[in-house]
PDB file of N, CA and C in Angstrom:
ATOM      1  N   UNK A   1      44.383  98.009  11.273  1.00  0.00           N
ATOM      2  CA  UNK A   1      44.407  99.137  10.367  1.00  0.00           C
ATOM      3  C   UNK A   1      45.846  99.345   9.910  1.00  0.00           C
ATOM      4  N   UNK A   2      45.918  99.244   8.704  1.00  0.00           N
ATOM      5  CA  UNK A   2      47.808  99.696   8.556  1.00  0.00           C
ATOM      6  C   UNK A   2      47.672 100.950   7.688  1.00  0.00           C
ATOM      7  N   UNK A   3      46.563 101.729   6.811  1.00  0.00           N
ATOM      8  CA  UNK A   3      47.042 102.501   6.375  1.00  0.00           C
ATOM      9  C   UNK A   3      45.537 103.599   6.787  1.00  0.00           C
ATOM     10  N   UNK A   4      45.467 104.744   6.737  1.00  0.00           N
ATOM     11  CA  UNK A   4      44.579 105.937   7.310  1.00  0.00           C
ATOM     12  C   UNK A   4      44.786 107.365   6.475  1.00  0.00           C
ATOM     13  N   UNK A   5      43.705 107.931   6.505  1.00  0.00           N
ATOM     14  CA  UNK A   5      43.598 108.884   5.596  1.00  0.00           C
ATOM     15  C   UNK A   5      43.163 109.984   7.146  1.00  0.00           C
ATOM     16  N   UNK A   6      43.923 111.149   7.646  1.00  0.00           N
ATOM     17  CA  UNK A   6      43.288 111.822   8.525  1.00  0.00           C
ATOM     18  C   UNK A   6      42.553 113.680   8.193  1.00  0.00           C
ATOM     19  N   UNK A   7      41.471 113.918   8.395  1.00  0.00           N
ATOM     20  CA  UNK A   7      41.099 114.867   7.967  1.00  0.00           C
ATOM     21  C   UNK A   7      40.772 116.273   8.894  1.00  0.00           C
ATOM     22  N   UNK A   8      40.822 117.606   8.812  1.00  0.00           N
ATOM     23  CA  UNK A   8      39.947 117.893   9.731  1.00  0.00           C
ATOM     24  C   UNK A   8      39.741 119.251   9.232  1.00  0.00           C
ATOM     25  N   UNK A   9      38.429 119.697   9.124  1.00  0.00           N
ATOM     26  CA  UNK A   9      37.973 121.124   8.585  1.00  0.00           C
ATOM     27  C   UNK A   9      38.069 120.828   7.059  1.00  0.00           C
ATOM     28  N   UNK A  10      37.777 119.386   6.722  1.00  0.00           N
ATOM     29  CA  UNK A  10      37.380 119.286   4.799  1.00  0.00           C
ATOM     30  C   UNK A  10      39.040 119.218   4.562  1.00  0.00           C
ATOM     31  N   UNK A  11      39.964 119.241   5.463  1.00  0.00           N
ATOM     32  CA  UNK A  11      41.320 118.944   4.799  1.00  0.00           C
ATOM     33  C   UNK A  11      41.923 117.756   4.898  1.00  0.00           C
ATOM     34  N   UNK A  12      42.599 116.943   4.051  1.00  0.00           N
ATOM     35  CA  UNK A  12      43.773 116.173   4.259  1.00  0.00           C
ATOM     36  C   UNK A  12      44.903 116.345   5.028  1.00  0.00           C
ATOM     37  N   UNK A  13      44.870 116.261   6.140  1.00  0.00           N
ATOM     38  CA  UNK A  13      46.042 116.488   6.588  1.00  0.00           C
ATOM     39  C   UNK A  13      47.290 115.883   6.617  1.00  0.00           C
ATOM     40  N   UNK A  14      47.029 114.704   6.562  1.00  0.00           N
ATOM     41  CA  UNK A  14      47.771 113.652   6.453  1.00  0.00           C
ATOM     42  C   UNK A  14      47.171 111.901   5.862  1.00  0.00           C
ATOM     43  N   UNK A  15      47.847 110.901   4.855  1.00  0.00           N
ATOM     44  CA  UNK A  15      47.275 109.762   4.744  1.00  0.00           C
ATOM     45  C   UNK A  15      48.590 109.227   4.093  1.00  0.00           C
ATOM     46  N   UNK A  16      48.484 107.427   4.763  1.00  0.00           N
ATOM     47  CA  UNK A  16      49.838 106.672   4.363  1.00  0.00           C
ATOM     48  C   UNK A  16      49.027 105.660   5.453  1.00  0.00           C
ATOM     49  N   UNK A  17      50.220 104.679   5.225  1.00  0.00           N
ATOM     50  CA  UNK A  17      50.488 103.398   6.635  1.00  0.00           C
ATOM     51  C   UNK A  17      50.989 104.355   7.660  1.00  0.00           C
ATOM     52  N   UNK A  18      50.424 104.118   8.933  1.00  0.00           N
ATOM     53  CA  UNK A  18      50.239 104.651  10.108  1.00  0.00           C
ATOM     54  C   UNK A  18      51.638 104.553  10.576  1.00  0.00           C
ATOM     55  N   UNK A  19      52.557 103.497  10.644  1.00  0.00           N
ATOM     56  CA  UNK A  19      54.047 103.687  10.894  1.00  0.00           C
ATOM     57  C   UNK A  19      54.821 105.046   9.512  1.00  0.00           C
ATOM     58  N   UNK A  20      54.238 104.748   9.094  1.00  0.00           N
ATOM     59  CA  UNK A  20      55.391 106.104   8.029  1.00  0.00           C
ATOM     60  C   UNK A  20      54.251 107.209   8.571  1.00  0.00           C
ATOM     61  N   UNK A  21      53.647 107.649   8.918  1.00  0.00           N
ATOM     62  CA  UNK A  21      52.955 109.064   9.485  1.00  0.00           C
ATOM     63  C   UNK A  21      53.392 109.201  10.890  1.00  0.00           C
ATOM     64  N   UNK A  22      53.575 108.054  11.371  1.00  0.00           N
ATOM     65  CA  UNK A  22      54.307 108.424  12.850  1.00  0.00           C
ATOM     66  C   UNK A  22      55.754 108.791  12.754  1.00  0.00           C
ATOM     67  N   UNK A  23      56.542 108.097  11.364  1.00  0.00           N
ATOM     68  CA  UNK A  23      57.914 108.622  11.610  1.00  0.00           C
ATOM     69  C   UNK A  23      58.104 110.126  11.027  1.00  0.00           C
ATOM     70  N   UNK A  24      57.187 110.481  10.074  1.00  0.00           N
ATOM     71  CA  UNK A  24      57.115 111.780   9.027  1.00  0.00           C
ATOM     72  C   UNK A  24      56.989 113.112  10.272  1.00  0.00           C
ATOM     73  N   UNK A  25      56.161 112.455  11.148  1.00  0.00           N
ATOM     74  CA  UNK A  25      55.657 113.598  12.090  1.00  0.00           C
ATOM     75  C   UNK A  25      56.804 113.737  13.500  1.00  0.00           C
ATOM     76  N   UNK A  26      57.335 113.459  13.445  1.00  0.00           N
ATOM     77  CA  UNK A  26      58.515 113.276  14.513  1.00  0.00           C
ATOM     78  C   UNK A  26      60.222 112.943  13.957  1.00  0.00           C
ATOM     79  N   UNK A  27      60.331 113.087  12.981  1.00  0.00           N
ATOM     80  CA  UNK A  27      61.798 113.413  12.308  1.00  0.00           C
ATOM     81  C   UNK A  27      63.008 113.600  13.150  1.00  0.00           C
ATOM     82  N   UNK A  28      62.387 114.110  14.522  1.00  0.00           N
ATOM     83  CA  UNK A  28      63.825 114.433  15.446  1.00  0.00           C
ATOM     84  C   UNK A  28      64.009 113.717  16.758  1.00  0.00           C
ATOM     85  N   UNK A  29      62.052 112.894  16.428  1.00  0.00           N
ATOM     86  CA  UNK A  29      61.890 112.217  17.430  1.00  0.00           C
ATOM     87  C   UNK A  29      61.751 112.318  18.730  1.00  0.00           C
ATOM     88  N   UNK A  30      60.899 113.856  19.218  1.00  0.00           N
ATOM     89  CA  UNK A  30      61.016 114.429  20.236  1.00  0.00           C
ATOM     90  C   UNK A  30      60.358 113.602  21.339  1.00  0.00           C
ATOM     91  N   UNK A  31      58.935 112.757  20.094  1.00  0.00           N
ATOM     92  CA  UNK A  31      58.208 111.743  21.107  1.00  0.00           C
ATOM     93  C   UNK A  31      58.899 110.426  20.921  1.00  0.00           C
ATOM     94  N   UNK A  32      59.382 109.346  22.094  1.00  0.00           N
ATOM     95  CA  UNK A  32      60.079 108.584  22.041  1.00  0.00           C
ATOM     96  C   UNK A  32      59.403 107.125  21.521  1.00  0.00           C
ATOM     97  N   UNK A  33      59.900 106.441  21.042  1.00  0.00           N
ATOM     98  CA  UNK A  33      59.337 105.097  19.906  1.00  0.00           C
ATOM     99  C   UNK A  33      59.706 103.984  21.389  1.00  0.00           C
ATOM    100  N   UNK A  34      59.281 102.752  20.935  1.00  0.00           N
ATOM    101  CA  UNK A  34      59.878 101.366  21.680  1.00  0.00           C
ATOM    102  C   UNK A  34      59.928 100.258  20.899  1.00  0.00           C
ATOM    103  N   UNK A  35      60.879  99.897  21.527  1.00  0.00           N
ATOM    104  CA  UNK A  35      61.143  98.385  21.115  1.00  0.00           C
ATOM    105  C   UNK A  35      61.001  97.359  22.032  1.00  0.00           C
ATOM    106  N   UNK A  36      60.583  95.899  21.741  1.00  0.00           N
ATOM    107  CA  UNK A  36      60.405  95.282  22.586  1.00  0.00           C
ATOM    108  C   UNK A  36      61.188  94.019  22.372  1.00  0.00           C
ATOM    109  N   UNK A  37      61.899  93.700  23.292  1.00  0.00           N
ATOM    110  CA  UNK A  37      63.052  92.975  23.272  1.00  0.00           C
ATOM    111  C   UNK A  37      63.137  91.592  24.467  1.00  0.00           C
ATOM    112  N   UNK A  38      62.969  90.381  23.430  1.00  0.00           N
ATOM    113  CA  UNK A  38      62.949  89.634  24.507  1.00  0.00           C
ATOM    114  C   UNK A  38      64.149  88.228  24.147  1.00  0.00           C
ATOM    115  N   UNK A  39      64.593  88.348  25.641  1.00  0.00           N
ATOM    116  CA  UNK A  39      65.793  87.970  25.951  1.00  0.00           C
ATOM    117  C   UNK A  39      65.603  86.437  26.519  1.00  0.00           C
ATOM    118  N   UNK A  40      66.679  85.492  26.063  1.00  0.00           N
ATOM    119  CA  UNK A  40      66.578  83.970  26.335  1.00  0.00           C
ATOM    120  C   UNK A  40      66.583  83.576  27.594  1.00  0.00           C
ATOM    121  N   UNK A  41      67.179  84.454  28.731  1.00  0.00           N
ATOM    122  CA  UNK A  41      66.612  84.786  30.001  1.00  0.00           C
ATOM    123  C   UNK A  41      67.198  86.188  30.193  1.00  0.00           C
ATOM    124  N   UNK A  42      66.677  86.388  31.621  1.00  0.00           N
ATOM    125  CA  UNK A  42      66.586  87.641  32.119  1.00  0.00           C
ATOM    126  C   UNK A  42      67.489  87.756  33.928  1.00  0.00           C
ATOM    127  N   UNK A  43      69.115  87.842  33.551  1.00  0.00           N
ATOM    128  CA  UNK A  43      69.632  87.800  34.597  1.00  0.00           C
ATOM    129  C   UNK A  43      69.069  89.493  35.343  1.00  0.00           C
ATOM    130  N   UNK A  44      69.528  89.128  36.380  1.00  0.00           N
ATOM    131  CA  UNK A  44      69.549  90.396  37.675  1.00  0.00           C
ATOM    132  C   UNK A  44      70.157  91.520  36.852  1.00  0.00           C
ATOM    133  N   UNK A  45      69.842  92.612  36.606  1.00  0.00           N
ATOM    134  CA  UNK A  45      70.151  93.517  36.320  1.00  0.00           C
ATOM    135  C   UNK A  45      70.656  93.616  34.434  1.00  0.00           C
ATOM    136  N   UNK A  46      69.532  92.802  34.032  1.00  0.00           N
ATOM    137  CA  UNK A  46      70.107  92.691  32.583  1.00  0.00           C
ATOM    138  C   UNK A  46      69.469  94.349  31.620  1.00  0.00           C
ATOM    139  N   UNK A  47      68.601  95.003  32.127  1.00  0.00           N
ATOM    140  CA  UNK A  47      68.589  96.372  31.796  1.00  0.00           C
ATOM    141  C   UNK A  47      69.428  97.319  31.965  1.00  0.00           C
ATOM    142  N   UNK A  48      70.509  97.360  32.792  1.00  0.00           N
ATOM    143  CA  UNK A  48      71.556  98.017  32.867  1.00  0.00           C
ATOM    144  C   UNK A  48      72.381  98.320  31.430  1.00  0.00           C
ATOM    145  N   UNK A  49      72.791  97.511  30.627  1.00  0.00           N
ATOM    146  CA  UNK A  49      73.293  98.540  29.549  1.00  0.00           C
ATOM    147  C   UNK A  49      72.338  99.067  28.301  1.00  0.00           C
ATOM    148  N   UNK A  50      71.253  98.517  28.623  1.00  0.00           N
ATOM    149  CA  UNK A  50      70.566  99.766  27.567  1.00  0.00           C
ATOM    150  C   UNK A  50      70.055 100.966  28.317  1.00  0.00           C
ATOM    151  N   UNK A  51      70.433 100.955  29.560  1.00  0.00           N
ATOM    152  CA  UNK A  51      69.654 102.403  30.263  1.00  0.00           C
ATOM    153  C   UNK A  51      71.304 103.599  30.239  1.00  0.00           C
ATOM    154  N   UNK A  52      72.795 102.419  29.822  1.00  0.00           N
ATOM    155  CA  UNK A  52      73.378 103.772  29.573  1.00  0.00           C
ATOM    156  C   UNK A  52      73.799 104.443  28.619  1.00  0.00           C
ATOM    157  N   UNK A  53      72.848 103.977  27.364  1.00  0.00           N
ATOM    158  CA  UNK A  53      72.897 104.377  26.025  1.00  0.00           C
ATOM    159  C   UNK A  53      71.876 105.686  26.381  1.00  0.00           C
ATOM    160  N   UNK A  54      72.728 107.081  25.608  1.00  0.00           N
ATOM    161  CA  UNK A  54      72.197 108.693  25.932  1.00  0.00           C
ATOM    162  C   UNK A  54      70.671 108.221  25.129  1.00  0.00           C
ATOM    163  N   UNK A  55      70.582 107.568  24.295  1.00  0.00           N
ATOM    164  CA  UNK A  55      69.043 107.643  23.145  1.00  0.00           C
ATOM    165  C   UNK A  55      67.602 106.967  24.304  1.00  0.00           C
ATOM    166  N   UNK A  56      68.481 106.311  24.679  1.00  0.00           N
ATOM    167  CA  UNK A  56      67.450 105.421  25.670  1.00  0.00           C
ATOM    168  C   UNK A  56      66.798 105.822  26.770  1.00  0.00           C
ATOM    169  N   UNK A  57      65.549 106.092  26.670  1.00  0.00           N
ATOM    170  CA  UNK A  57      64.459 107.142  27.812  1.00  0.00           C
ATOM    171  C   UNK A  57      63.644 106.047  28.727  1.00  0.00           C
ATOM    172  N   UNK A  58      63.363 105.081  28.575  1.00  0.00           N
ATOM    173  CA  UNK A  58      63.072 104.169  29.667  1.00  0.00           C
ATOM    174  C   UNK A  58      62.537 102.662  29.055  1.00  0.00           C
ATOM    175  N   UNK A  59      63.419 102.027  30.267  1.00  0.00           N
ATOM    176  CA  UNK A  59      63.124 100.640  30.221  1.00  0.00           C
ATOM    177  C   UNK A  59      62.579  99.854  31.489  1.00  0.00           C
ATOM    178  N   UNK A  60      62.117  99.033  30.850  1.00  0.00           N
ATOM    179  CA  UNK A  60      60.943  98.431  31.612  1.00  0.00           C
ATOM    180  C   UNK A  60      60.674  96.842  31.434  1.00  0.00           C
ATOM    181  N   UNK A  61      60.083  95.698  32.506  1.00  0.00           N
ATOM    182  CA  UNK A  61      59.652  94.878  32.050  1.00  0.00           C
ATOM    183  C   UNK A  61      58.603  94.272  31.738  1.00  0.00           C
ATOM    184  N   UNK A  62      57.784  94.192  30.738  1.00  0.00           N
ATOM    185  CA  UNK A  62      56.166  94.167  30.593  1.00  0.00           C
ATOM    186  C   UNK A  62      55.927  92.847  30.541  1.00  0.00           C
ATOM    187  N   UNK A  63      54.424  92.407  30.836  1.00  0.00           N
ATOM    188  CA  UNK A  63      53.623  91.766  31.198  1.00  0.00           C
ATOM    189  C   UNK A  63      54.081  90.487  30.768  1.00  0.00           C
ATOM    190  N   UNK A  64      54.150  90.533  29.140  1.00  0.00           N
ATOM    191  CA  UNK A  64      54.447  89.918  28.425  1.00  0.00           C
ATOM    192  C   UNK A  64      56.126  89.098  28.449  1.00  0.00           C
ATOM    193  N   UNK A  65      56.895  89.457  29.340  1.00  0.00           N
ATOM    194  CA  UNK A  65      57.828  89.061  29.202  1.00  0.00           C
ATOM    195  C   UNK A  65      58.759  89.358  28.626  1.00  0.00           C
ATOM    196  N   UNK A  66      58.447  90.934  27.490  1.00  0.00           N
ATOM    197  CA  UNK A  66      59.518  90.956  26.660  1.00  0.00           C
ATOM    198  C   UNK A  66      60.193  92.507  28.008  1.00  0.00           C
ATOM    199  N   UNK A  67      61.283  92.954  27.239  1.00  0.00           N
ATOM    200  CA  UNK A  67      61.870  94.341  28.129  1.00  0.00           C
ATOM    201  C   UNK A  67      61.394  95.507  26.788  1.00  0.00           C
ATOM    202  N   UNK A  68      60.419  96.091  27.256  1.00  0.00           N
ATOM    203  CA  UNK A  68      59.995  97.046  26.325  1.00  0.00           C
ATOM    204  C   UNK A  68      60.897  98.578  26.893  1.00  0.00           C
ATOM    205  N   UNK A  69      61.547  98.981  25.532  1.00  0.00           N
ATOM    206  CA  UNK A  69      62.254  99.878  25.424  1.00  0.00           C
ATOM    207  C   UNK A  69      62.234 101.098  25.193  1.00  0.00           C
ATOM    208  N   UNK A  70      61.893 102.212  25.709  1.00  0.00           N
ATOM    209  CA  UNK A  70      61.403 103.637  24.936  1.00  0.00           C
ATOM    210  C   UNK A  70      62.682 104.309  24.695  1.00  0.00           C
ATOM    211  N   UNK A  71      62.487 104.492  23.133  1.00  0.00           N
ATOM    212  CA  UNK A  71      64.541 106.065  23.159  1.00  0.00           C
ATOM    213  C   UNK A  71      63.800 106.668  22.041  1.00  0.00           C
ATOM    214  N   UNK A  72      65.176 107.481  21.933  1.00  0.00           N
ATOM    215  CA  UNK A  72      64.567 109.049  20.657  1.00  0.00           C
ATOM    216  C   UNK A  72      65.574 108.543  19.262  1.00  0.00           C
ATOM    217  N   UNK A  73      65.416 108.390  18.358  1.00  0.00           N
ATOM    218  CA  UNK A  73      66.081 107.958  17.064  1.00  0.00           C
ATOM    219  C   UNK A  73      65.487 106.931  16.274  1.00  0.00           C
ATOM    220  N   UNK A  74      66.375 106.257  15.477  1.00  0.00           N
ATOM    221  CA  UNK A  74      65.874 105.717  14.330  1.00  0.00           C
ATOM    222  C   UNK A  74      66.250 104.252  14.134  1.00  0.00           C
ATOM    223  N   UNK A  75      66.688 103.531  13.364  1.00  0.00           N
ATOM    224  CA  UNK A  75      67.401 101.950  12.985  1.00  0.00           C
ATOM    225  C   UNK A  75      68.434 102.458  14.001  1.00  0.00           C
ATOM    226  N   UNK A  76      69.037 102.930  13.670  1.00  0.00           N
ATOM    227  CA  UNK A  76      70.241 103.430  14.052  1.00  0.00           C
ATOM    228  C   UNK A  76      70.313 102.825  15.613  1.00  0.00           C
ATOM    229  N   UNK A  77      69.275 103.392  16.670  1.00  0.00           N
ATOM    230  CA  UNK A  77      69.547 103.741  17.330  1.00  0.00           C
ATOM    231  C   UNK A  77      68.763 102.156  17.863  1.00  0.00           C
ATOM    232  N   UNK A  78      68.192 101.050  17.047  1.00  0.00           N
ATOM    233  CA  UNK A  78      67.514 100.281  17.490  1.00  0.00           C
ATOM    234  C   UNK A  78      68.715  99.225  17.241  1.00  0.00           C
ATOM    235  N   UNK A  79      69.402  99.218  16.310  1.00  0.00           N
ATOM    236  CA  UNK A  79      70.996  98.574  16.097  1.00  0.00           C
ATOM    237  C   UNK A  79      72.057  98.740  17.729  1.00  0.00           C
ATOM    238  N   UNK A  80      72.103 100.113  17.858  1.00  0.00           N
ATOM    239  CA  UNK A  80      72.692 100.372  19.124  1.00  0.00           C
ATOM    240  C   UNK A  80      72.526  99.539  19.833  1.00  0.00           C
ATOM    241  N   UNK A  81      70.881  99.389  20.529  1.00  0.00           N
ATOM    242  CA  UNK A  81      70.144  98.735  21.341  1.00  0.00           C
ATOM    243  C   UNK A  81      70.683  97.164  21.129  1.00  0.00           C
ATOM    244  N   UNK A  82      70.611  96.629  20.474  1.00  0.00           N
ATOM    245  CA  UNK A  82      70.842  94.932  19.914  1.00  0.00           C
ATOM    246  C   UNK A  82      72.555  94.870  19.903  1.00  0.00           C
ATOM    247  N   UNK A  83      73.225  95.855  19.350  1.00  0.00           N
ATOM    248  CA  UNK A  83      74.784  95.589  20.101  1.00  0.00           C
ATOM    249  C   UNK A  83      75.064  95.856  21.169  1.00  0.00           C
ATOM    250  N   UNK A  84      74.312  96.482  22.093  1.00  0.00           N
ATOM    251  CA  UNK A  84      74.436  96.387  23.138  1.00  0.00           C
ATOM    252  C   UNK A  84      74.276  95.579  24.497  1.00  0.00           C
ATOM    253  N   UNK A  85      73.530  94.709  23.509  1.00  0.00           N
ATOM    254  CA  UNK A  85      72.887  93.509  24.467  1.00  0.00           C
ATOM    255  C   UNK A  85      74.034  92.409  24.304  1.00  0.00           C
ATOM    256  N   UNK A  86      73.858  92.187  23.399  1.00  0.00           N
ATOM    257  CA  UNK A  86      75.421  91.010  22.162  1.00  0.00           C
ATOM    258  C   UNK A  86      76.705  91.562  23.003  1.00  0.00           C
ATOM    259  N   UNK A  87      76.617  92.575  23.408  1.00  0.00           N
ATOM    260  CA  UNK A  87      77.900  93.303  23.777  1.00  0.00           C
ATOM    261  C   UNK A  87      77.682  92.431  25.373  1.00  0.00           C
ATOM    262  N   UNK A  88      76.945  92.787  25.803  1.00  0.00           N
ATOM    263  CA  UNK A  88      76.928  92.767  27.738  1.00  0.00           C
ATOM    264  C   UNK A  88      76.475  90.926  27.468  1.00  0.00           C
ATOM    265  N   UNK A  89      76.577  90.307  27.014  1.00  0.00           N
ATOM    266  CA  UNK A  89      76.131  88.975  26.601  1.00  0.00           C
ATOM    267  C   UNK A  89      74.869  88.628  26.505  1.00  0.00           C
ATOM    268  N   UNK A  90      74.212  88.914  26.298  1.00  0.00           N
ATOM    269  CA  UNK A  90      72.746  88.881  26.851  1.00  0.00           C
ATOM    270  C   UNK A  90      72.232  88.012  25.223  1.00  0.00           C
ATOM    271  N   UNK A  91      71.251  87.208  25.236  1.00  0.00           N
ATOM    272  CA  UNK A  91      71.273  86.567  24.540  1.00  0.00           C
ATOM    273  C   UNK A  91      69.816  87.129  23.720  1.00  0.00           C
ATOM    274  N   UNK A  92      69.456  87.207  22.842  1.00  0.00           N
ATOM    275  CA  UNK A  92      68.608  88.245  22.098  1.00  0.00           C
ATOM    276  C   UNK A  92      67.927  86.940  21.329  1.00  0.00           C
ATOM    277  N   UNK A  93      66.497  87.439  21.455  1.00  0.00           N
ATOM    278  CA  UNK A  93      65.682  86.204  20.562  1.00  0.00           C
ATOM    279  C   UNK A  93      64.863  86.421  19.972  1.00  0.00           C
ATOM    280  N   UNK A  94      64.143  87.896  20.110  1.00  0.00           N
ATOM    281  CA  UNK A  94      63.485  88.795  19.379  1.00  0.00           C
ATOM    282  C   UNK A  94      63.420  89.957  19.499  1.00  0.00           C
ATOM    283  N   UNK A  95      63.537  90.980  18.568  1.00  0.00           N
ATOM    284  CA  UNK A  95      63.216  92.479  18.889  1.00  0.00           C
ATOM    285  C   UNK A  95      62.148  93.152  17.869  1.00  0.00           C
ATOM    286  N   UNK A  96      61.112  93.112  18.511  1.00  0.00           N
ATOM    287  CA  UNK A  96      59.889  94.254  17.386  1.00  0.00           C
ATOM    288  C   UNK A  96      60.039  95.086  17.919  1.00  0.00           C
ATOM    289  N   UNK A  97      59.327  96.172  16.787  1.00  0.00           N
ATOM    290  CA  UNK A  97      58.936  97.183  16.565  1.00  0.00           C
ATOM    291  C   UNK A  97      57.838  97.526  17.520  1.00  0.00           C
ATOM    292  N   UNK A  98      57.766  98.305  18.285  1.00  0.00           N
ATOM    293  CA  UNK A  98      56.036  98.616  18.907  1.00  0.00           C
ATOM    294  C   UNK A  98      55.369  99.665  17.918  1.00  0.00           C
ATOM    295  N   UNK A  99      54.272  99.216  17.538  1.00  0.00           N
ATOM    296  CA  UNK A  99      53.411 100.106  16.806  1.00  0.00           C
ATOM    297  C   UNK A  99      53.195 101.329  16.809  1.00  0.00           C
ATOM    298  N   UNK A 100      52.809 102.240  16.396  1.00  0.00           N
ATOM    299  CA  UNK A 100      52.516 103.468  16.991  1.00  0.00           C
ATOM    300  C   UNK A 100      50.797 103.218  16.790  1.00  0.00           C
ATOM    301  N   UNK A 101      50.419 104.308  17.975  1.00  0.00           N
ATOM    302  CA  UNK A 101      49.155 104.091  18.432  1.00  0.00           C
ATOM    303  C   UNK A 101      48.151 105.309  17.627  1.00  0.00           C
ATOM    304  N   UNK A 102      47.290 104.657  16.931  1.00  0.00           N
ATOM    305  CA  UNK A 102      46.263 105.381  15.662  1.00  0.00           C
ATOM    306  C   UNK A 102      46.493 106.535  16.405  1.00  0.00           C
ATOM    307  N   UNK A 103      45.736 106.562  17.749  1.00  0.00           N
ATOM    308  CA  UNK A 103      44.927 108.129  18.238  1.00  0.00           C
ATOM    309  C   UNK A 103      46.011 108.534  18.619  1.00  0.00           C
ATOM    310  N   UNK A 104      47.126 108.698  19.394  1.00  0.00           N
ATOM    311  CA  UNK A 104      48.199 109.207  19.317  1.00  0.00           C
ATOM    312  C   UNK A 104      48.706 110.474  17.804  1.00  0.00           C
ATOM    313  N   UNK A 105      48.730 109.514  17.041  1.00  0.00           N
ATOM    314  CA  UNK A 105      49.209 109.865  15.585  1.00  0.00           C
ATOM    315  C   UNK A 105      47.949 110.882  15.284  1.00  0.00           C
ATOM    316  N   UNK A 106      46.053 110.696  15.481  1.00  0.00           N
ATOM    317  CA  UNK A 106      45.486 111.433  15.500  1.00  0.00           C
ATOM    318  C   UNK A 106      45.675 113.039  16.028  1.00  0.00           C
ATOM    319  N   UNK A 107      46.280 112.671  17.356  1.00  0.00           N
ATOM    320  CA  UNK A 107      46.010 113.967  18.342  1.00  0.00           C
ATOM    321  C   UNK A 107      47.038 114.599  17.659  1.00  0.00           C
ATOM    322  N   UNK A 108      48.307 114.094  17.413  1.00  0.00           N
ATOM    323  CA  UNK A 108      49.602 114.986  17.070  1.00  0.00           C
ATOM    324  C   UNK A 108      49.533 115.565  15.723  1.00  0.00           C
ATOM    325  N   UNK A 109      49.079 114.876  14.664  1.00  0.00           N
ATOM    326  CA  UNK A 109      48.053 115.693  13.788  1.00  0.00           C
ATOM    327  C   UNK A 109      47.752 116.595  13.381  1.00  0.00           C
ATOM    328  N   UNK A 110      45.915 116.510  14.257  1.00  0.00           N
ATOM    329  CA  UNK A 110      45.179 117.540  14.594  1.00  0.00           C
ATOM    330  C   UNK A 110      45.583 118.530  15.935  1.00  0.00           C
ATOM    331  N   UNK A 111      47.182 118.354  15.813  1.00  0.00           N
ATOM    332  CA  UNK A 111      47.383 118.843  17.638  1.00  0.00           C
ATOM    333  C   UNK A 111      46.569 118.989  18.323  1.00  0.00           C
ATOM    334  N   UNK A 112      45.036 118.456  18.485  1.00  0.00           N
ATOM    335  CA  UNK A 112      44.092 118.422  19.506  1.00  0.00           C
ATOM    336  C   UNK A 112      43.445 119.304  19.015  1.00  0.00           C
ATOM    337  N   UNK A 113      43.100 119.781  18.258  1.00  0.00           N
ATOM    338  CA  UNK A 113      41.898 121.001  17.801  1.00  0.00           C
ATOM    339  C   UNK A 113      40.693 120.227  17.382  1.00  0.00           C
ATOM    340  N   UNK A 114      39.309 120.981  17.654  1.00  0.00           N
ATOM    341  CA  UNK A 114      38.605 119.823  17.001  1.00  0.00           C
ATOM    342  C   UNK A 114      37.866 121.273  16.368  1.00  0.00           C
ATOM    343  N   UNK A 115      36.699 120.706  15.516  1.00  0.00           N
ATOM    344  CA  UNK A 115      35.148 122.021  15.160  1.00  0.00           C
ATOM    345  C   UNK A 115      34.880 122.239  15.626  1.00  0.00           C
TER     346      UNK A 115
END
């Protein structure tokens, strides 16, 4: 699904691609985004300098192999993230975007109200 029309009580509340309704609705970014970042290897303690960037709310290593990243901001703050790695040497080989999740974007919305 990339783009959604959301309704509730006969209203429009919101409709676009589901990434621009997740950034429209969080502007200050109170709920935190991720990135997923995967590295050409993964020395001992290679999460250490993105956990002491202030934007950065938790890191982790997922299933998949990549180091999925949760912080509060924007490019900006996903640039940070990638000089920071370049910085501590760490060798960088991909970084996406993690999606934002439909029903998520639903609930925050409809802040949970239903008929």
């Amino acid at each position: 699904v990339s783009a959604v029309c959301i309704l509730e009580k006969g209203r429009v509340l919101a409709s676009g691609p589901v990434d621009r309704i997740g950034q429209q609705l969080r502007p200050e970014q109170k709920v935190a985004r991720a990135v997923k970042v995967r590295l050409l290897s993964y020395p001992e303690g290679c999460d250490a300098p993105f956990r002491e960037l202030p934007e950065v709310a938790h890191v982790e290593r997922g299933p998949d192999g990549f180091l999925r990243i949760a912080y509060h901001g924007g490019d900006e703050t996903v640039a940070a993230i990638v000089a920071r790695a370049v910085g501590a040497g760490l060798k960088v080989v991909r970084v996406e975007p993690e999606r934002d999740d439909l029903e998520q974007i639903f609930l925050e919305v409809t802040r949970g109200e239903l008929q």
